[in-house]
C-alpha atoms as a PDB file:
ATOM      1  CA  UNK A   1     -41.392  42.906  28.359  1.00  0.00           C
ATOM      2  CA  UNK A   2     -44.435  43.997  30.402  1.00  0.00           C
ATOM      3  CA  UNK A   3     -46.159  45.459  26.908  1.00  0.00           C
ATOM      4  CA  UNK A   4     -45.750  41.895  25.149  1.00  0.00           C
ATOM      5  CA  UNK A   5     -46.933  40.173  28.709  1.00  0.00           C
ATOM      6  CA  UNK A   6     -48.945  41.949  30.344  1.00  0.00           C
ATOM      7  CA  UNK A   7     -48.987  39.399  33.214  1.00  0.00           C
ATOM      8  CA  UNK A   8     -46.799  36.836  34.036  1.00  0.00           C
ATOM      9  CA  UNK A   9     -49.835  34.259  33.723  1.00  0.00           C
ATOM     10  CA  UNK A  10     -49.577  34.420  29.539  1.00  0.00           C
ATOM     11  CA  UNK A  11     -45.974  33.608  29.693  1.00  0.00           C
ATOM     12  CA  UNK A  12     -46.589  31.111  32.447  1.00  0.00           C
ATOM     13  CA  UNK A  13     -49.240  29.504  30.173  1.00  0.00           C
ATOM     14  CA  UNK A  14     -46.899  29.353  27.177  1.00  0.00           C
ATOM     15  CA  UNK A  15     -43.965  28.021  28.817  1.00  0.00           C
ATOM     16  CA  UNK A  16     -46.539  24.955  30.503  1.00  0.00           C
ATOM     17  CA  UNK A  17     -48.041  24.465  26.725  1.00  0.00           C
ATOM     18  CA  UNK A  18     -44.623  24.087  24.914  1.00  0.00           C
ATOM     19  CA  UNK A  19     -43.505  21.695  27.698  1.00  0.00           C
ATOM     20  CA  UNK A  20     -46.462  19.462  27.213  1.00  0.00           C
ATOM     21  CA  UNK A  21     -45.914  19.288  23.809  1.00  0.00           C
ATOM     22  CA  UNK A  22     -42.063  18.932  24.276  1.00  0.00           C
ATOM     23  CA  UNK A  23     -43.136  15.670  26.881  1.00  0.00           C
ATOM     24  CA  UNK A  24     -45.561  14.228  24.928  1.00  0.00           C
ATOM     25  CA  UNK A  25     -42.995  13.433  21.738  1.00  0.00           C
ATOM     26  CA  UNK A  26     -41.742  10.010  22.691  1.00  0.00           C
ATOM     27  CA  UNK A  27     -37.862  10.086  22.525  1.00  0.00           C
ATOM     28  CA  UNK A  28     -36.851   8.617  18.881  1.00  0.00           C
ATOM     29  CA  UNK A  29     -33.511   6.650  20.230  1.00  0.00           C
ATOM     30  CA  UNK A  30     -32.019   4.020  18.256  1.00  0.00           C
ATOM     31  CA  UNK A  31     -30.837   1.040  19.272  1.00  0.00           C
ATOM     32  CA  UNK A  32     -28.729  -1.303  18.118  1.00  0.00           C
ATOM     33  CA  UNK A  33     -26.870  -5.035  18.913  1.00  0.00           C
ATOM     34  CA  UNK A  34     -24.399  -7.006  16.948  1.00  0.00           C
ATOM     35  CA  UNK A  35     -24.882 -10.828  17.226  1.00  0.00           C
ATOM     36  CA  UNK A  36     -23.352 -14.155  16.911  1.00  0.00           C
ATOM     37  CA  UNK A  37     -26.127 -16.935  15.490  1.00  0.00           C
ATOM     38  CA  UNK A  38     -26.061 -20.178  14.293  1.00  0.00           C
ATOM     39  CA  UNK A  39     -27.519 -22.853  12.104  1.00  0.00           C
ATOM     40  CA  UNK A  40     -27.040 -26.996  12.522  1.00  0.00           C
ATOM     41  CA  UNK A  41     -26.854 -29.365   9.793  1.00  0.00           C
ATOM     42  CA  UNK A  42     -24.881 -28.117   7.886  1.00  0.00           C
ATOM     43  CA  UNK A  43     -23.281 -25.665  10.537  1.00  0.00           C
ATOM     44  CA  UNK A  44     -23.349 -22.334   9.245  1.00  0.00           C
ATOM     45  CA  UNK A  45     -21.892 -19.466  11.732  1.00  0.00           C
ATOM     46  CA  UNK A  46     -23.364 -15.645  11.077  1.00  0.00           C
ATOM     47  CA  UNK A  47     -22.268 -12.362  12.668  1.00  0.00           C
ATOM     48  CA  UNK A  48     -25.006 -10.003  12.227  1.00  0.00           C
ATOM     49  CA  UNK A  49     -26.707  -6.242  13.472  1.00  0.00           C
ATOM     50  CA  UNK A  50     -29.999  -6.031  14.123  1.00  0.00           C
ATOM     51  CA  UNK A  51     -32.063  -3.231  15.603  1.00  0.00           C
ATOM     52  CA  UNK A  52     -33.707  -3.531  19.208  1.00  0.00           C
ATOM     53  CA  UNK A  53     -36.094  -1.503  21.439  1.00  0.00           C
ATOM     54  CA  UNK A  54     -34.419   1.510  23.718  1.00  0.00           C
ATOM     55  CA  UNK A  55     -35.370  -0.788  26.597  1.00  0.00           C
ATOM     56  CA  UNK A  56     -32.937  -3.224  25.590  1.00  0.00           C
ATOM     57  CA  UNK A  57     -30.472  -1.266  25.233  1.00  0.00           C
ATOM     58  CA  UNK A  58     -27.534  -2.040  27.366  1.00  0.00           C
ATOM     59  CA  UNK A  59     -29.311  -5.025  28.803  1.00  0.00           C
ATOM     60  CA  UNK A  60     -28.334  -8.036  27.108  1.00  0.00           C
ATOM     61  CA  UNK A  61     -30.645 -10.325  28.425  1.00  0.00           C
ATOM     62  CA  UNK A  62     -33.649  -8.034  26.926  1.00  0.00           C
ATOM     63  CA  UNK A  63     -32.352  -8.170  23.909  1.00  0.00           C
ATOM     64  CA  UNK A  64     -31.662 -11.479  23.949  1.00  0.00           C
ATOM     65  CA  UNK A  65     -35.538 -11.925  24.269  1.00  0.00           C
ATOM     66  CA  UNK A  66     -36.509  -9.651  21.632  1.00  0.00           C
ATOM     67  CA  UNK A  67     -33.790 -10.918  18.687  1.00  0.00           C
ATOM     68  CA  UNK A  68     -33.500 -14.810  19.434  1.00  0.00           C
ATOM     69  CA  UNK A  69     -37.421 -15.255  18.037  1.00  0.00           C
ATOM     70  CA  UNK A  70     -36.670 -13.343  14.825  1.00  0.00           C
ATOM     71  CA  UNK A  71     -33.459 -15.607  14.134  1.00  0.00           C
ATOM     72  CA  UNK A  72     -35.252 -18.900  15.212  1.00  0.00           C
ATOM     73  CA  UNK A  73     -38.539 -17.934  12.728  1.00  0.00           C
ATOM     74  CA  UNK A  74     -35.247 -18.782  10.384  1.00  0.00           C
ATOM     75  CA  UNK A  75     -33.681 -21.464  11.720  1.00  0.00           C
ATOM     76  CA  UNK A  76     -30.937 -19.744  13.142  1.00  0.00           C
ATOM     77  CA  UNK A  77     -29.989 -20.181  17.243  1.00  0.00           C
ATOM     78  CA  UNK A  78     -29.242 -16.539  18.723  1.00  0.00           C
ATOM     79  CA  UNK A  79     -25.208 -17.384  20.318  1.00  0.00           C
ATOM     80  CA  UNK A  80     -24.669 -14.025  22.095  1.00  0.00           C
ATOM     81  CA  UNK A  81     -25.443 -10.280  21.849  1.00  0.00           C
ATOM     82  CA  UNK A  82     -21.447  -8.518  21.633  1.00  0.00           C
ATOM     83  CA  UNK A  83     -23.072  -5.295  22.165  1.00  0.00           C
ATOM     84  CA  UNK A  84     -25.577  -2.369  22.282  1.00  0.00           C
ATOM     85  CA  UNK A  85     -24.576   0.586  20.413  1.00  0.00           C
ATOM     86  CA  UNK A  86     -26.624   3.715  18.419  1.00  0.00           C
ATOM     87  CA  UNK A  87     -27.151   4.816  15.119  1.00  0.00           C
ATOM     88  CA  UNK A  88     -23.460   5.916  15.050  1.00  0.00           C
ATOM     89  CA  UNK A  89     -21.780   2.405  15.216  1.00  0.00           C
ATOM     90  CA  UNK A  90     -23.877   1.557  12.564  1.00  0.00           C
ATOM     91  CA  UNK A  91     -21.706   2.327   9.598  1.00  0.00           C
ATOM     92  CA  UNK A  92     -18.290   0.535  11.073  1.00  0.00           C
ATOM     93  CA  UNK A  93     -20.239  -2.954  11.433  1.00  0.00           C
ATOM     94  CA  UNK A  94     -22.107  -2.889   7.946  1.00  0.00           C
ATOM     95  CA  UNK A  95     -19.427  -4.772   5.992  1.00  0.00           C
ATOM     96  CA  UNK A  96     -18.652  -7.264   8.376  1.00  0.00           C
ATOM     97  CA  UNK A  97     -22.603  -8.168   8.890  1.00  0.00           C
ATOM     98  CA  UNK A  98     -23.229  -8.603   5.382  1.00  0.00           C
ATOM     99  CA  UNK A  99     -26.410 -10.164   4.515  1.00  0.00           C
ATOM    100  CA  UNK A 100     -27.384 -10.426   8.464  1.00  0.00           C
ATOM    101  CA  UNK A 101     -26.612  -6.272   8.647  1.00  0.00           C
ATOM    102  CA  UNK A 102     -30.404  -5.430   9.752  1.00  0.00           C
ATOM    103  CA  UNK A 103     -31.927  -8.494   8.518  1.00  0.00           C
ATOM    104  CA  UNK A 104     -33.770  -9.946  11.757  1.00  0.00           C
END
């Protein structure tokens, strides 16, 4: 080891470059809420997914804030957020969204 590092200052410096590097990638998370919406006159009723910021993840209210603008640009009234999930609840909820499956 002591003929590839001569010093333990290289290997110091390598290991502090790397984790910059490693700190400075944002984390790539996915978030995700299913939602109950609706419309008046005529009353239409949607379940729906939708994707959300990491910050609202788990927090309802958040993403209550972030997703009932995008449905209202449309006419639709944001009901309730079910829940927050990741990219791997995506696939079991795609049917039952339908059109509203990562439309808002």
């Amino acid at each position: 080891m002591s003929r590839i590092f001569p010093s333990g200052t290289l290997l110091t410096t390598v290991m502090a470059v790397v984790l910059a590097f490693a700190l400075a990638i944002p984390a790539q998370a996915e978030c995700y809420v299913d939602y109950k919406a609706k419309q008046d006159n005529p009353l239409r009723l949607a379940y729906g997914v939708s994707q959300v910021s990491d910050g609202a993840c788990g927090r309802p209210n958040v993403a209550r804030g972030e997703l009932a603008p995008r449905l209202a640009s449309e006419g639709w009234k944001l009901l309730k957020i079910i829940s927050s999930f990741g990219p791997e609840g995506l696939q079991e909820r795609k049917a039952s969204a339908g059109a509203f499956f990562l439309r808002y």
